[in-house]
N, C-alpha and C. Protein backbone atom coordinates (compact mmCIF):
# COMPACT_ATOMS: atom_id res chain seq x y z
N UNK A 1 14.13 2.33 13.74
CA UNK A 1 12.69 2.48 13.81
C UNK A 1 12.13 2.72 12.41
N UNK A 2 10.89 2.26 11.96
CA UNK A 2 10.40 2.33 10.43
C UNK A 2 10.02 3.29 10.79
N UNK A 3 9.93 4.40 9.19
CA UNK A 3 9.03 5.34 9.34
C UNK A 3 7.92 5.54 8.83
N UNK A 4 6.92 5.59 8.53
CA UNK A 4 5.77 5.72 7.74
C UNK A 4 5.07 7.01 7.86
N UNK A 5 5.08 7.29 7.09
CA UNK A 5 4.39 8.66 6.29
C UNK A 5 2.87 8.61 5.74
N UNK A 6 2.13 9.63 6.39
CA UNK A 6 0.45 9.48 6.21
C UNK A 6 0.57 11.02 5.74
N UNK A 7 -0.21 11.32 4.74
CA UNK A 7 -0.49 12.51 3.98
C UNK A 7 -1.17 13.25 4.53
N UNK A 8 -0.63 14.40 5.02
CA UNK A 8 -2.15 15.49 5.40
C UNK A 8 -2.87 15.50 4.72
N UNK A 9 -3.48 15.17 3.46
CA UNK A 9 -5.46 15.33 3.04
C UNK A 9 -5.78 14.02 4.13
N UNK A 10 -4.82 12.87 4.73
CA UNK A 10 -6.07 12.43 4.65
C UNK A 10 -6.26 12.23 6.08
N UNK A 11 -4.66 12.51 7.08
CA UNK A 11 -5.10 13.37 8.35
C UNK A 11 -6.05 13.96 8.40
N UNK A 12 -6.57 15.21 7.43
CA UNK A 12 -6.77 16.27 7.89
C UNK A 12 -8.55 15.83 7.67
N UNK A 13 -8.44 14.89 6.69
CA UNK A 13 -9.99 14.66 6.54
C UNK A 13 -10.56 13.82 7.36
N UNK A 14 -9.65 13.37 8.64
CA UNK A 14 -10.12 12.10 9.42
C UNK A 14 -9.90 13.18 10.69
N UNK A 15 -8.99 13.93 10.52
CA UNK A 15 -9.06 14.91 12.26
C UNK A 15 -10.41 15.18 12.09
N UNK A 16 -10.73 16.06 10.93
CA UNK A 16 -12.51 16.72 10.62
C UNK A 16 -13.36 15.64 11.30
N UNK A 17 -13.19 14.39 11.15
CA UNK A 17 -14.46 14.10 11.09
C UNK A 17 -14.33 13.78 12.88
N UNK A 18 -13.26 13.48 13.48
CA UNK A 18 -12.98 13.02 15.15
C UNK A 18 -12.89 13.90 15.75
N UNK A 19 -13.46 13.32 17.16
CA UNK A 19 -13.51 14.72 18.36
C UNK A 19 -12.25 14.48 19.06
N UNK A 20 -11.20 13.51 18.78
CA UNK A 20 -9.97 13.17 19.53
C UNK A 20 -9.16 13.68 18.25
N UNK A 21 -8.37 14.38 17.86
CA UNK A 21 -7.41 14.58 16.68
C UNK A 21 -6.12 13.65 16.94
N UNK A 22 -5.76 14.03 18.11
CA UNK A 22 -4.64 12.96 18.85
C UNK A 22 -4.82 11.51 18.52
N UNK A 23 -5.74 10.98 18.80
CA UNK A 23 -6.07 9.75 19.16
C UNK A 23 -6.77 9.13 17.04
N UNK A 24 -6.96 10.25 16.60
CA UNK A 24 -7.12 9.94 15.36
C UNK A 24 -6.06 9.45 14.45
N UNK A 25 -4.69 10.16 14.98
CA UNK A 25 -3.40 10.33 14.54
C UNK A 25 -2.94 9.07 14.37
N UNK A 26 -2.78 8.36 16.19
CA UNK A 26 -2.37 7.02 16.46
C UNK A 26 -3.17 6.19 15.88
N UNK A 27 -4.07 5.83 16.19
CA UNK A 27 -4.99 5.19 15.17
C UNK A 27 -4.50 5.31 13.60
N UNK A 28 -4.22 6.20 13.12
CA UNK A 28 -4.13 5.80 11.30
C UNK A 28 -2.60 5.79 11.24
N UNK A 29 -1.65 5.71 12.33
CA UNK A 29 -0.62 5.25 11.70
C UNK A 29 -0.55 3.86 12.30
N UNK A 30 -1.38 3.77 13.24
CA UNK A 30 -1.48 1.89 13.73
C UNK A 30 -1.47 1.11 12.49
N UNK A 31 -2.86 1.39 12.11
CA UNK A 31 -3.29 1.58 10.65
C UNK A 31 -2.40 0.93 9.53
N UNK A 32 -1.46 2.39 9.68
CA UNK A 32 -0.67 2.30 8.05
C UNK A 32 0.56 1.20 8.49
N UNK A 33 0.86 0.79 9.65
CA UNK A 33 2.30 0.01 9.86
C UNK A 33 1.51 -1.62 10.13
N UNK A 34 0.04 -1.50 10.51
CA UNK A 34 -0.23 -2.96 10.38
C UNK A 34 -0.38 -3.43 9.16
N UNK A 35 -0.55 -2.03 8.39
CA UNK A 35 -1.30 -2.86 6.46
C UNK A 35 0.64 -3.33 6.26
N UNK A 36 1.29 -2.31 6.33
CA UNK A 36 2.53 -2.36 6.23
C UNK A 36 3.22 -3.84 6.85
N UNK A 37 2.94 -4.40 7.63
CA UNK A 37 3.51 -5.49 8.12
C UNK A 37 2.92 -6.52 7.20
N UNK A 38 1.76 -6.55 7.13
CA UNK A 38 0.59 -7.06 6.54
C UNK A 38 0.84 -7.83 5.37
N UNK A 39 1.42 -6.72 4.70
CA UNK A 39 1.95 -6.56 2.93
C UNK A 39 3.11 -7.60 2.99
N UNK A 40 4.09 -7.11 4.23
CA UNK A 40 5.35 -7.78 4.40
C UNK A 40 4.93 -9.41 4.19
N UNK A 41 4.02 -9.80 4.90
CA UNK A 41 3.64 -11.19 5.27
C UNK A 41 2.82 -12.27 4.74
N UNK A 42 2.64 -11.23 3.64
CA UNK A 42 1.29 -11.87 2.62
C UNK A 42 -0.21 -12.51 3.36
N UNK A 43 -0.65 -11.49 4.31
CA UNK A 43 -1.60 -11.65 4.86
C UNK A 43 -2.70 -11.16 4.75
N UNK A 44 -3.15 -11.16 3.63
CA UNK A 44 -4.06 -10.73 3.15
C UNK A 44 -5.68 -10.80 3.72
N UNK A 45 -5.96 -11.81 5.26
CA UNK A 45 -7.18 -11.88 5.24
C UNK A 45 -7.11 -10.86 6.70
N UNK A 46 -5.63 -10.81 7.06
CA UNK A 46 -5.63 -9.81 8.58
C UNK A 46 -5.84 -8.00 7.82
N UNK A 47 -5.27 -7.71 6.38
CA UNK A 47 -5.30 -6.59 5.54
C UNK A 47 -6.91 -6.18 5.71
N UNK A 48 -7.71 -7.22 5.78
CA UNK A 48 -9.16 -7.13 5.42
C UNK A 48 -9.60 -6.71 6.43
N UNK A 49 -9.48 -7.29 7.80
CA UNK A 49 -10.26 -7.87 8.87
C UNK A 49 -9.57 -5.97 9.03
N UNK A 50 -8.29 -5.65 9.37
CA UNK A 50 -7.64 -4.39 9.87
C UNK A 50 -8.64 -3.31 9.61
N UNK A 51 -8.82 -3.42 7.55
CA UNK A 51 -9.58 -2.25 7.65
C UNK A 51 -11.02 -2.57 8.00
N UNK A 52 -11.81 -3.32 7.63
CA UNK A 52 -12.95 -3.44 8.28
C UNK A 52 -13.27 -2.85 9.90
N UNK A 53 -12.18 -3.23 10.67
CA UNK A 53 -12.04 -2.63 11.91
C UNK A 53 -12.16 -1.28 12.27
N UNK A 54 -11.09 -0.85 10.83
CA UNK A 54 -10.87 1.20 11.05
C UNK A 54 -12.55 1.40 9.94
N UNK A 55 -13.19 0.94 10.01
CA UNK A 55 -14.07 1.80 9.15
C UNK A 55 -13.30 1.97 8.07
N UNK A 56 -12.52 1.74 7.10
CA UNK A 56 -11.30 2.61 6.12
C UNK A 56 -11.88 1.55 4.86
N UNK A 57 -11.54 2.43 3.89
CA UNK A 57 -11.77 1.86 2.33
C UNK A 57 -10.35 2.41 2.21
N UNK A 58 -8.94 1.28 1.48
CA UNK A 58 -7.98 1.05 1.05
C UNK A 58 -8.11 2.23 -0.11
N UNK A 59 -9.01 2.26 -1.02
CA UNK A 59 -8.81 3.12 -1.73
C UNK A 59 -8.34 4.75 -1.10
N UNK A 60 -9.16 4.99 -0.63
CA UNK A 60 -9.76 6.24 0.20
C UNK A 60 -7.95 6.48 0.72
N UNK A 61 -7.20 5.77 1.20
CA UNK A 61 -6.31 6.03 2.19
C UNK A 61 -4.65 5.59 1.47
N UNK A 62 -4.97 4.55 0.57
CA UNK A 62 -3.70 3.85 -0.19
C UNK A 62 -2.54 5.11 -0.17
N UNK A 63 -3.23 5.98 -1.21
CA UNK A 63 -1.79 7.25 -1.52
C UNK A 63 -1.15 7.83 -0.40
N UNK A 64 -1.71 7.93 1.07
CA UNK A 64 -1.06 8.60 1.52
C UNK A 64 -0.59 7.64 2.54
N UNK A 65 -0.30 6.25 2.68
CA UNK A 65 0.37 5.75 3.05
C UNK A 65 1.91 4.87 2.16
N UNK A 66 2.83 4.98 2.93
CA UNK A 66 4.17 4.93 2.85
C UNK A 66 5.14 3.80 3.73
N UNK A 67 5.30 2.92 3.34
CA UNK A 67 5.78 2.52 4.43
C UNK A 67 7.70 2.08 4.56
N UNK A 68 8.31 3.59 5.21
CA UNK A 68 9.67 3.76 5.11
C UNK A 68 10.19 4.02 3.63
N UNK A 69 11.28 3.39 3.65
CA UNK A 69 12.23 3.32 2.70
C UNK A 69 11.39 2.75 1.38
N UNK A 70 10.72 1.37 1.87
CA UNK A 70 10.15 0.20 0.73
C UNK A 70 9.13 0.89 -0.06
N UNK A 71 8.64 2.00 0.25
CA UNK A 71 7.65 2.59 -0.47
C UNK A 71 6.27 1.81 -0.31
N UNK A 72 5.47 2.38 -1.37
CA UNK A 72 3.80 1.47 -1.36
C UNK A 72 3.33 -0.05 -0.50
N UNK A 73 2.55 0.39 -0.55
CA UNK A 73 2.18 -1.06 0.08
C UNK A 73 2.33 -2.37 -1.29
N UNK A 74 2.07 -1.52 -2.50
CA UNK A 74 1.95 -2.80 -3.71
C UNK A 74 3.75 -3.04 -3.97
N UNK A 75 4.01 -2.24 -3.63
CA UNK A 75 6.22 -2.08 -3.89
C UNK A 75 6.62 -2.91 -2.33
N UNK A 76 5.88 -3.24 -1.60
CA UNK A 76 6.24 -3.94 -0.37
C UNK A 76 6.09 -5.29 -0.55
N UNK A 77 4.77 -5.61 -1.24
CA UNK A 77 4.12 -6.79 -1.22
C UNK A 77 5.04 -7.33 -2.33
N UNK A 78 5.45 -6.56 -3.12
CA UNK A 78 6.00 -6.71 -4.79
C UNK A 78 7.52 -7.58 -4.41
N UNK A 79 8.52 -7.11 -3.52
CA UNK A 79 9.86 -7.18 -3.17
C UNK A 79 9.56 -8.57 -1.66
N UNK A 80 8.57 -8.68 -1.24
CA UNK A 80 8.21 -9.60 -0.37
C UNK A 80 7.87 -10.94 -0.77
N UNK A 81 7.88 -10.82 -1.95
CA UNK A 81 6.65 -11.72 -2.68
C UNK A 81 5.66 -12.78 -2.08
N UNK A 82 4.77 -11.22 -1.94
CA UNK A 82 4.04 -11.38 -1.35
C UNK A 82 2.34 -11.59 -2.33
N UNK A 83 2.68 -12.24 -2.78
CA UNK A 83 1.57 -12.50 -4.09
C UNK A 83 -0.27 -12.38 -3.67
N UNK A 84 -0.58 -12.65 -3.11
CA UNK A 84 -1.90 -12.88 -2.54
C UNK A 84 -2.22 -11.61 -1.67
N UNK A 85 -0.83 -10.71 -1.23
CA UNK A 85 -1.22 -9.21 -0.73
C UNK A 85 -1.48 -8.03 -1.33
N UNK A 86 -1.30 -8.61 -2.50
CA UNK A 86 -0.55 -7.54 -4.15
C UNK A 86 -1.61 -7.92 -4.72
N UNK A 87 -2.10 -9.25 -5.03
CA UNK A 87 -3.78 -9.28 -5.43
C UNK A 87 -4.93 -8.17 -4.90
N UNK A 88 -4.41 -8.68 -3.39
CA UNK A 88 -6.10 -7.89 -3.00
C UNK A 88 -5.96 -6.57 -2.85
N UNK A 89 -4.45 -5.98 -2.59
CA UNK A 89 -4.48 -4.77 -2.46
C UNK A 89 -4.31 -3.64 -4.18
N UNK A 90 -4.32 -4.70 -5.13
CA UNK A 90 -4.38 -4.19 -7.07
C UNK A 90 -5.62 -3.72 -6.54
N UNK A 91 -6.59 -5.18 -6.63
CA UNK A 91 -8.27 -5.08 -6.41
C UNK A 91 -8.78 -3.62 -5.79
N UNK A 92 -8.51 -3.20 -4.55
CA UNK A 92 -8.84 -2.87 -3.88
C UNK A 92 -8.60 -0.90 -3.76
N UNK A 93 -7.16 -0.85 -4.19
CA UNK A 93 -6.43 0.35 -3.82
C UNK A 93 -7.11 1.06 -5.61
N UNK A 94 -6.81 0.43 -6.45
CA UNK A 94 -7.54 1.09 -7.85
C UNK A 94 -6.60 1.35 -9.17
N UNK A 95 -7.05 1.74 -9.79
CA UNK A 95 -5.92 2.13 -11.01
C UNK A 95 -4.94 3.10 -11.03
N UNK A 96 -5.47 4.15 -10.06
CA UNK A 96 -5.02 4.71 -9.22
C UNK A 96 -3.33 4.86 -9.46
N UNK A 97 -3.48 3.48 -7.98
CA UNK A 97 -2.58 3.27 -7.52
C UNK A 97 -1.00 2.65 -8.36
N UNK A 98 -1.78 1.61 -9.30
CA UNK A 98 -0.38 0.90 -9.78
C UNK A 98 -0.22 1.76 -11.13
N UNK A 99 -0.71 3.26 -11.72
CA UNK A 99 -0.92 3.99 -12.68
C UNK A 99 0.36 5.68 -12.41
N UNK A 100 -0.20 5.52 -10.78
CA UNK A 100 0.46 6.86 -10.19
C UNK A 100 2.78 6.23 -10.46
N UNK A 101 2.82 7.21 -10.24
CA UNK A 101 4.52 7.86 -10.65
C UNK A 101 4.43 7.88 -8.98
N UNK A 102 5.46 7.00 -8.34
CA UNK A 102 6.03 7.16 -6.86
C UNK A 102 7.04 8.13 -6.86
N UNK A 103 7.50 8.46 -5.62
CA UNK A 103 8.63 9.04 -5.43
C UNK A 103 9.62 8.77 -6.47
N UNK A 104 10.26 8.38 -6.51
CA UNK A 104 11.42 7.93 -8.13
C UNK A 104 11.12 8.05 -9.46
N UNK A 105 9.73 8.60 -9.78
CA UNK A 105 9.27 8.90 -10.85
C UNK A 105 8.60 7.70 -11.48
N UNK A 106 9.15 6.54 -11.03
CA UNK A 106 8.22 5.45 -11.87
C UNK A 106 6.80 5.04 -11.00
N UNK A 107 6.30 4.37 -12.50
CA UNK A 107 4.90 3.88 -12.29
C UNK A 107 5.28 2.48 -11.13
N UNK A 108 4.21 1.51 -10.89
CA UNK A 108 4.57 0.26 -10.12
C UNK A 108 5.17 -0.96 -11.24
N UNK A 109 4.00 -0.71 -12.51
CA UNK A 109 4.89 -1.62 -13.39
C UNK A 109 5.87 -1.18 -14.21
N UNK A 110 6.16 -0.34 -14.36
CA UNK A 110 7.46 0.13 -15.14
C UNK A 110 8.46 -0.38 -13.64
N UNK A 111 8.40 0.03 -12.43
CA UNK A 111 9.46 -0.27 -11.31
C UNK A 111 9.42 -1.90 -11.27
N UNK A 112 8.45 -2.93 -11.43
CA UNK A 112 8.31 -4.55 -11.44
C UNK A 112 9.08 -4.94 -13.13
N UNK A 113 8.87 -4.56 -13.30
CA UNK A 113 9.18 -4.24 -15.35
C UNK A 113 10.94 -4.33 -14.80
N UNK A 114 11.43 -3.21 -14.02
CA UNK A 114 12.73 -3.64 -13.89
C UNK A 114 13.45 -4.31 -13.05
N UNK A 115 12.38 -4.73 -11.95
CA UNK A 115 12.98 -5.55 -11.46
C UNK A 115 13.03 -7.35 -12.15
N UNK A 116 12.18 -7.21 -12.91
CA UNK A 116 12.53 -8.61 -13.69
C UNK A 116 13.73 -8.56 -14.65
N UNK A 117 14.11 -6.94 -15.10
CA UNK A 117 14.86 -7.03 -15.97
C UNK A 117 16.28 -7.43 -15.47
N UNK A 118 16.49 -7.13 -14.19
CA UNK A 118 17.25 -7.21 -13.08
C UNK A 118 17.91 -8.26 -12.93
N UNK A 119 17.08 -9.51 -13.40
CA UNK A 119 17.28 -10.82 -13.71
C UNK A 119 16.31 -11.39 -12.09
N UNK A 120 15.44 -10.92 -11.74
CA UNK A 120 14.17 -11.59 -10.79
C UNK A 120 13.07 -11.86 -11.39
N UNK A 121 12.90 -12.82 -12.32
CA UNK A 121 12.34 -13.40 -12.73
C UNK A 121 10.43 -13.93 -11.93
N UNK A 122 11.03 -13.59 -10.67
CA UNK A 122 9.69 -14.02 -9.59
C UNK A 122 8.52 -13.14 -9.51
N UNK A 123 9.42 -11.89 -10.13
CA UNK A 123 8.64 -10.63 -10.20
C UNK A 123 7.74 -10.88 -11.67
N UNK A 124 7.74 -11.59 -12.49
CA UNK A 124 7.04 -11.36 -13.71
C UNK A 124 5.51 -11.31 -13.36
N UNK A 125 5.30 -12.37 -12.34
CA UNK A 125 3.65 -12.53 -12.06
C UNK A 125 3.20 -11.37 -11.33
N UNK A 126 3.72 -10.60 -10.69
CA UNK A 126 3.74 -9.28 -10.14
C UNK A 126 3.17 -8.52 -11.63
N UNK A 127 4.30 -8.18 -12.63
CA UNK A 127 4.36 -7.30 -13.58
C UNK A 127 2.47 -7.59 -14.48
N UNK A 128 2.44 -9.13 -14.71
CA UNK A 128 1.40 -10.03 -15.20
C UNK A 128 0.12 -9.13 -14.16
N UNK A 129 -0.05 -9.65 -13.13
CA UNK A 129 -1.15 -8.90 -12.33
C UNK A 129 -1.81 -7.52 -12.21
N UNK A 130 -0.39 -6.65 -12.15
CA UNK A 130 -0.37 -5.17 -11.89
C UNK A 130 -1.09 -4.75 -13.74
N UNK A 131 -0.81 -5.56 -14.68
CA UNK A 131 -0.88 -4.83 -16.10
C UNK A 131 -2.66 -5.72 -16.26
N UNK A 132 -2.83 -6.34 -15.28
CA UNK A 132 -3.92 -7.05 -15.97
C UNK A 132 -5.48 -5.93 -14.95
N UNK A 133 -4.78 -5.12 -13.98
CA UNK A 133 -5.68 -4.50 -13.20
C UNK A 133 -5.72 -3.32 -14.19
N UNK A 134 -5.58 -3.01 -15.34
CA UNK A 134 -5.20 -1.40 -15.73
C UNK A 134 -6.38 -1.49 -16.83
């Protein structure tokens, strides 16, 4: 079973605002495992349509979603190559995002940085994108 991990700030700022806390819960991890599939699939116009649906700004919610082992949604899309999910979600999630130190201590392009060094070469336009959002 995947696991995905949602951050209490931003539980806790979406229980606040719902009269269902329960039903708020399911909802944002629906949420975090459809962006998560999403990423997997390079589907970038269902990523859109999803949050438009939850009311949700990607920014607002990016950090405290996780999805399992693969980490970020941009480290999902990144190892998927998933190019066109990693676009809209650079755009979208902020500097933020491909700037912040993940779990392992690295940034997103220092972690794409080695996976080309790795000899994956597919990853460079990844590394190219992520450095051109900063």
């Amino acid at each position: 079973m995947r696991k995905f991990v949602l951050a209490a700030a931003s539980s806790a700022l979406l229980l606040s605002v719902s009269t269902q806390p329960v039903k708020a819960d399911d909802d944002l991890l629906r949420l975090a495992i459809s962006l998560c599939d999403f990423a997997k699939t390079d589907d970038r116009s269902s990523m859109r349509r999803k949050l438009k649906a939850a009311g949700m700004r990607l920014r607002a919610i990016y950090p405290a979603i996780k999805c399992g082992a693969d980490g970020s949604l941009l480290r999902v899309a990144t190892v998927n190559n998933a190019f066109e999910a990693a676009k809209f979600l650079a755009s979208k999630a902020g500097d933020e995002a491909i700037n912040a130190p993940e779990e392992d201590g690295k940034t997103l392009i220092q972690w794409t940085e080695g996976l080309v060094a790795a000899g994956d070469a597919s990853k460079q336009q990844f590394v190219e994108l992520y450095k051109s959002k900063m």
